[in-house]
C-alpha atoms as a PDB file:
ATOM      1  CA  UNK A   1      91.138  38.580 138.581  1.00  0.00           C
ATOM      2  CA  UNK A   2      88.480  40.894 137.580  1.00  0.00           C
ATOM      3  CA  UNK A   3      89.270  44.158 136.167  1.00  0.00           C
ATOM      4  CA  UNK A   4      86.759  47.252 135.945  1.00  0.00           C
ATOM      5  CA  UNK A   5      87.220  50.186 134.293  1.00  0.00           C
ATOM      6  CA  UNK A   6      85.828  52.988 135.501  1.00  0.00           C
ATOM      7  CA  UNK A   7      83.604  55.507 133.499  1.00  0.00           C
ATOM      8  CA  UNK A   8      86.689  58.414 133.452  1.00  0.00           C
ATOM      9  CA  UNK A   9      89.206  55.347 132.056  1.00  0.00           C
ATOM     10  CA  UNK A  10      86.904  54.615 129.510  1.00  0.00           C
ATOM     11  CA  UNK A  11      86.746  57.952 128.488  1.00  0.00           C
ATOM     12  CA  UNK A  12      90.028  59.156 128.638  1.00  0.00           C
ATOM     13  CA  UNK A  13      90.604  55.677 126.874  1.00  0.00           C
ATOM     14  CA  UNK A  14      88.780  56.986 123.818  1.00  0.00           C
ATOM     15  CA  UNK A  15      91.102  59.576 123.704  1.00  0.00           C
ATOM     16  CA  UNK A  16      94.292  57.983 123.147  1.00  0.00           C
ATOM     17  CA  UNK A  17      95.609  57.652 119.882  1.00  0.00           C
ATOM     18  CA  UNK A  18      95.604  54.167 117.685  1.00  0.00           C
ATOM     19  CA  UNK A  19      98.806  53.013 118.774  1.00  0.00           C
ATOM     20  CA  UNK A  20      98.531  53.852 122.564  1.00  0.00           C
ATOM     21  CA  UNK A  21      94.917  52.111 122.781  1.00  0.00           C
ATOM     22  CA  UNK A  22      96.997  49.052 121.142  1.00  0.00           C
ATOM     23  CA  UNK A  23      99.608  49.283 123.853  1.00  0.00           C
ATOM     24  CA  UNK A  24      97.770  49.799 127.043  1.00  0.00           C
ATOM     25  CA  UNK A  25      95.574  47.347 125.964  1.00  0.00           C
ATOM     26  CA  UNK A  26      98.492  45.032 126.117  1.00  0.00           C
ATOM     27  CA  UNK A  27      99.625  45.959 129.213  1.00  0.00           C
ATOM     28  CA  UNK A  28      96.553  45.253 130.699  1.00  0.00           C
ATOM     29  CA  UNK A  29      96.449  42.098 129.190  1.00  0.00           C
ATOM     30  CA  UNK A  30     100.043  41.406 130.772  1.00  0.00           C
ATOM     31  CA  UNK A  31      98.029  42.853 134.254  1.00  0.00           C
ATOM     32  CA  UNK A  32      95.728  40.333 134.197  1.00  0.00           C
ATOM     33  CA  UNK A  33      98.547  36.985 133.545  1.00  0.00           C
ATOM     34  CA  UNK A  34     101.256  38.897 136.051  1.00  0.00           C
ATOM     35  CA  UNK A  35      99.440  41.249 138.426  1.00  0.00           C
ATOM     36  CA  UNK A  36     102.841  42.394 139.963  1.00  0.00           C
ATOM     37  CA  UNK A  37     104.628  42.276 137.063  1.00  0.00           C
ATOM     38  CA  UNK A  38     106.098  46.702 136.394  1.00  0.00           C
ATOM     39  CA  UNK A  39     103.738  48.078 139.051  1.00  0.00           C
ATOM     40  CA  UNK A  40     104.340  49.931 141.599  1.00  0.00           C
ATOM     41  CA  UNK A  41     102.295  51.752 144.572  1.00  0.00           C
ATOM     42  CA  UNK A  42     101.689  55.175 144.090  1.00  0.00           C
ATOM     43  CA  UNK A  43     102.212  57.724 147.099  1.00  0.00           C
ATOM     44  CA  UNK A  44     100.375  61.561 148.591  1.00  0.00           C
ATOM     45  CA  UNK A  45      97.129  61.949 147.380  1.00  0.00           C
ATOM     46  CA  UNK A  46      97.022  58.720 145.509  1.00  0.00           C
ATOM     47  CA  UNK A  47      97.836  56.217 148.116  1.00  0.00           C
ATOM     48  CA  UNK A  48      96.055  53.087 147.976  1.00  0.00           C
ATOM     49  CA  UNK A  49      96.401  53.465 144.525  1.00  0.00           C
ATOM     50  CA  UNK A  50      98.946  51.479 142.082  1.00  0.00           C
ATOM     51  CA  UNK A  51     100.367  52.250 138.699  1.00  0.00           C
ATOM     52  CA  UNK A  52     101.156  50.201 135.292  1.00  0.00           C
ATOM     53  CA  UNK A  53     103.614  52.134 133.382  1.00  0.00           C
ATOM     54  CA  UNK A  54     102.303  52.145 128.987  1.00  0.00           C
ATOM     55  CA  UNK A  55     104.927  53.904 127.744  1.00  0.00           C
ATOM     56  CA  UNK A  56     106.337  57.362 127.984  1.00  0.00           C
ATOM     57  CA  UNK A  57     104.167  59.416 130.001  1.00  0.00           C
ATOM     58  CA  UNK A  58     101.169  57.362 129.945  1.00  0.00           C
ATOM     59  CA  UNK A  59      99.980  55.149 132.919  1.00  0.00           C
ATOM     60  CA  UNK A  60      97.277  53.500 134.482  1.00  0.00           C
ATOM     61  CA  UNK A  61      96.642  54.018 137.873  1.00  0.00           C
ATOM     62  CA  UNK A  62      94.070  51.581 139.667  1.00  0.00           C
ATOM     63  CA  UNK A  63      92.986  50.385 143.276  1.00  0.00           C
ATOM     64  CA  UNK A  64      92.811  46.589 143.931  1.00  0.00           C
ATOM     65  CA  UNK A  65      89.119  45.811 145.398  1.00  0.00           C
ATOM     66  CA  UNK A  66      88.610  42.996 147.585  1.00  0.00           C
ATOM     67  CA  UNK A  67      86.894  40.228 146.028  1.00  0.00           C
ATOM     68  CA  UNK A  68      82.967  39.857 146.861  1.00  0.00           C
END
């Protein structure tokens, strides 16, 4: 699997404090092993879309590519 951030996620990325970075770091790195492992599709304006849940309010929402 290859994951891309996008320029806003890296951004908004750099705003999270110490201990969120740490955790939505390891939630991607869950992603990666288990891709449908806590996800879930997201509906309205964001369909096509999916979302990890971090913890508390903070997610990640993404959009599976096909491969090239």
């Amino acid at each position: 699997m290859n994951v891309r951030p996008q320029k806003s996620f890296n951004r908004q990325f750099s705003r999270l404090k110490s201990n969120q970075k740490q955790t939505a770091t390891n939630r991607i790195k869950l992603f990666v092993i288990n891709p449908y492992d806590a996800q879930h599709p997201l509906k309205g304006e964001w369909h096509g879309y999916r979302s990890i849940s971090v913890g508390g309010d903070l997610r990640i929402h993404f959009k599976e590519l096909p491969d090239k």
